[in-house]
Structures are given as C-alpha cells and as structure tokens.
N, C-alpha and C. Protein backbone atom coordinates (compact mmCIF):
# COMPACT_ATOMS: atom_id res chain seq x y z
N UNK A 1 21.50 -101.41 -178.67
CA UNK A 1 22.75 -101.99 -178.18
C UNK A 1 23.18 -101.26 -176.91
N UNK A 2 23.76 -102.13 -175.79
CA UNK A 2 24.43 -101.26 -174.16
C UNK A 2 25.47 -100.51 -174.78
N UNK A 3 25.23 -99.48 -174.57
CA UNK A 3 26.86 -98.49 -174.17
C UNK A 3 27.34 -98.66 -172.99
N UNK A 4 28.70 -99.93 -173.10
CA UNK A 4 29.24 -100.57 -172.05
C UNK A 4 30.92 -100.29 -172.03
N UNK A 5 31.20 -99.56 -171.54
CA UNK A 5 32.99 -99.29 -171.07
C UNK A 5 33.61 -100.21 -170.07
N UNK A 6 34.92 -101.00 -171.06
CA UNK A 6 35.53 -102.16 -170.23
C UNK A 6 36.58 -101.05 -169.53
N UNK A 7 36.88 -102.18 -167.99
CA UNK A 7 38.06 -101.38 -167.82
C UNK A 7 39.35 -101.53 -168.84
N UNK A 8 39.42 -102.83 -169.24
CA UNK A 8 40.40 -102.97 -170.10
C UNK A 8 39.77 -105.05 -170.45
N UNK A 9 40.71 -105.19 -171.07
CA UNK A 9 40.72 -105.97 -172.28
C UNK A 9 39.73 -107.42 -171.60
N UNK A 10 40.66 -107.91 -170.31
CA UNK A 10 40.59 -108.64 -168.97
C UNK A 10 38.79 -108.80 -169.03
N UNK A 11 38.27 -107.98 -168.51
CA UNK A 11 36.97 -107.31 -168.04
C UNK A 11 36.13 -107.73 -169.22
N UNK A 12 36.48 -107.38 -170.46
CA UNK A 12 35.07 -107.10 -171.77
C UNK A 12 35.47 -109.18 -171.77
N UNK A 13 36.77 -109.82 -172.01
CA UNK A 13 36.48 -111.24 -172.18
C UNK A 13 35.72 -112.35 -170.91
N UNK A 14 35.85 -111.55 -169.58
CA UNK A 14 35.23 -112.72 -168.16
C UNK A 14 33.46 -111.92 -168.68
N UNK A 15 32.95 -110.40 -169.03
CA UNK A 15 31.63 -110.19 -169.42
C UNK A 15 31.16 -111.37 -170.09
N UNK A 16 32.09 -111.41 -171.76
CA UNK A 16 31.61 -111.69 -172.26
C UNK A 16 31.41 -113.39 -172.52
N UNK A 17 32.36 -114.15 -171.58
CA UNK A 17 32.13 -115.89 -170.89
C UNK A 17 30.98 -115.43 -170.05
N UNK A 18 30.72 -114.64 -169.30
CA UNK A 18 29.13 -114.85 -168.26
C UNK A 18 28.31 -114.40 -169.00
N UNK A 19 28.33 -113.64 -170.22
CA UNK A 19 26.83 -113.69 -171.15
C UNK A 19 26.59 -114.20 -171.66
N UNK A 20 27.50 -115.17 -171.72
CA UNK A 20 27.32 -116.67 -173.13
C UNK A 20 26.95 -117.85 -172.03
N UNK A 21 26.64 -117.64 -171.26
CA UNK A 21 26.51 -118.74 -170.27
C UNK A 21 24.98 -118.30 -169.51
N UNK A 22 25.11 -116.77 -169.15
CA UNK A 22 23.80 -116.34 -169.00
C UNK A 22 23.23 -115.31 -169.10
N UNK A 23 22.46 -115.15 -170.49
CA UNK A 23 22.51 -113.81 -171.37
C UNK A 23 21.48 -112.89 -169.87
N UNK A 24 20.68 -113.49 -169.03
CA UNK A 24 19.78 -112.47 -168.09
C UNK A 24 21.27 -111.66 -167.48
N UNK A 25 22.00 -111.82 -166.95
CA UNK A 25 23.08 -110.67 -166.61
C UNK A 25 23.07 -109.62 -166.87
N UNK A 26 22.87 -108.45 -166.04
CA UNK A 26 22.58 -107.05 -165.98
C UNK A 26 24.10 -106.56 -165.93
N UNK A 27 24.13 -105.76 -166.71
CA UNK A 27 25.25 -104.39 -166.57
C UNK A 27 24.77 -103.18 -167.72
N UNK A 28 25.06 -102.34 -166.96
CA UNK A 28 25.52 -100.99 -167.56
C UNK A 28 26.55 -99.98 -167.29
N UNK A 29 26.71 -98.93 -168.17
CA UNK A 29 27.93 -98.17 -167.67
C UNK A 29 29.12 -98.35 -167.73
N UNK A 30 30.39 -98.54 -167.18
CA UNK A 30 31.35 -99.13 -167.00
C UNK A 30 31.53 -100.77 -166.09
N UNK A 31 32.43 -101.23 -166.57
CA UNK A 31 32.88 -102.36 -166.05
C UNK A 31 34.09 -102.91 -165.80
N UNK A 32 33.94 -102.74 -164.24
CA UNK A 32 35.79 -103.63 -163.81
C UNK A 32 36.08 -105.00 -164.21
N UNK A 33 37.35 -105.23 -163.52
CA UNK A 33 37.86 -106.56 -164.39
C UNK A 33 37.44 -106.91 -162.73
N UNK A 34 36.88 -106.84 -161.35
CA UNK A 34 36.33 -107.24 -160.07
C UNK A 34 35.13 -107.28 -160.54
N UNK A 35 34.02 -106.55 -161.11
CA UNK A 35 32.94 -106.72 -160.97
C UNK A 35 32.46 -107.65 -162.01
N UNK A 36 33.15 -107.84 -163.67
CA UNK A 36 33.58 -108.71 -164.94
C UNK A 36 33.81 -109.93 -163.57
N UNK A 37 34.92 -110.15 -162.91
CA UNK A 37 34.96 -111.61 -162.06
C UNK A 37 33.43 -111.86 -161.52
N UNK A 38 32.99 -111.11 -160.36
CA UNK A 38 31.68 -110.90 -160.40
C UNK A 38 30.55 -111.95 -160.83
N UNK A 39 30.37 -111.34 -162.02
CA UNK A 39 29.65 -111.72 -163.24
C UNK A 39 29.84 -112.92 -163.31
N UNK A 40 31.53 -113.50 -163.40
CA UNK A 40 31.46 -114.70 -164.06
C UNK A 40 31.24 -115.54 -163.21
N UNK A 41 31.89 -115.25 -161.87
CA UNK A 41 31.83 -116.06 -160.76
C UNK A 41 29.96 -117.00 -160.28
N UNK A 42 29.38 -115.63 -160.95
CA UNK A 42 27.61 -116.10 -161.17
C UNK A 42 26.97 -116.57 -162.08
N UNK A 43 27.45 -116.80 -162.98
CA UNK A 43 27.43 -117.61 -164.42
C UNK A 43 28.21 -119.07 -163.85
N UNK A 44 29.67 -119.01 -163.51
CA UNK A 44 29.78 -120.18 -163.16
C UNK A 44 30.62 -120.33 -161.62
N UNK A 45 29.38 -120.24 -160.91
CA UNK A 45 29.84 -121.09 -159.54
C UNK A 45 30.74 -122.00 -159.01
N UNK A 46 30.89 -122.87 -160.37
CA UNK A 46 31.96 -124.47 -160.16
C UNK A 46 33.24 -123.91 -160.36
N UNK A 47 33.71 -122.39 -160.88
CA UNK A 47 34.70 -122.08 -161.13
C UNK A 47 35.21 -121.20 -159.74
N UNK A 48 34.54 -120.40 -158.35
CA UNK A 48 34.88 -119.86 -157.97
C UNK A 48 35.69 -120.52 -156.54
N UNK A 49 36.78 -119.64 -156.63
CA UNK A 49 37.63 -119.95 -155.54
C UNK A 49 36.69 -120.55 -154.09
N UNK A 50 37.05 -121.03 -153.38
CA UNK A 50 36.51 -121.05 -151.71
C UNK A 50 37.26 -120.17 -151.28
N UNK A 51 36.38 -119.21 -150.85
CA UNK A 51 36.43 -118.44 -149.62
C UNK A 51 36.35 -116.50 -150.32
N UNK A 52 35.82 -116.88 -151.86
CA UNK A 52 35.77 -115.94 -152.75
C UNK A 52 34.65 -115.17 -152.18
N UNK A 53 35.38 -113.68 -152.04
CA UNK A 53 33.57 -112.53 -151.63
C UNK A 53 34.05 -111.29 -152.68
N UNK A 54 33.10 -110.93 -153.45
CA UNK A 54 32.49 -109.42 -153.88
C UNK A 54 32.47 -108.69 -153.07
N UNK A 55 33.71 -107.36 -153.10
CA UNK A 55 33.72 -106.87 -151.90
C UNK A 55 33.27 -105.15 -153.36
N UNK A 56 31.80 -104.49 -152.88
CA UNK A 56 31.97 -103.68 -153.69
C UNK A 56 31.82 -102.14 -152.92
N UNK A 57 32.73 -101.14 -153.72
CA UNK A 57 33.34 -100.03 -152.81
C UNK A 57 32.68 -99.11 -153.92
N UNK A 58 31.66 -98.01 -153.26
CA UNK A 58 31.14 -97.29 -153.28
C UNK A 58 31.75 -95.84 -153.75
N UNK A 59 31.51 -95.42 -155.19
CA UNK A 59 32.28 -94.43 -155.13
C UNK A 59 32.00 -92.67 -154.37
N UNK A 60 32.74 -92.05 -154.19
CA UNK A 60 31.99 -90.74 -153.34
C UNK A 60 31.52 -89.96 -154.38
C-alpha cells in the first residue's frame, strides 16, 4: 500500500475522483489540494477551467 500524506481533507477526495477514473496516476509522498487539482484536472479534462495552468514551485 502508498504511504500517501493529504494536505488536508480537499486533496485525499479530488486524489481519490482521479484514481477512480484513472488508476495509472502516479503519486507519492505528500499531496496538495494544487497538485490533488492537478491530478484531477488529468483524469478529467472536460472539467478544467479555460485558461487553467499547473504552476509547480520547487521547494529549496
């Protein structure tokens, strides 16, 4: 089983709509409720805003 840390509640339910839609989805580690959007936004395309970007910030 992943040892997977939500950021909070938000995050573990948009994971867990993009793994039921498409179990190949990679994560490990922790998970934001941005990178959880992410996810879902790639599971389902027909749902994402226009003009929607993954902006991801690198930690030091």
């Amino acid at each position: 089983m992943k040892s997977i840390i939500y950021e909070n509640h938000d995050a573990y339910l948009l994971y867990q709509a993009a793994i039921d839609r498409n179990p190949d989805l990679q994560a490990h580690g922790s998970i934001s409720v941005q990178y959880a959007l992410y996810l879902y936004y790639k599971a389902y395309p027909e749902e994402r805003p226009m003009g929607y970007r993954y902006k991801h910030h690198a930690s030091a």
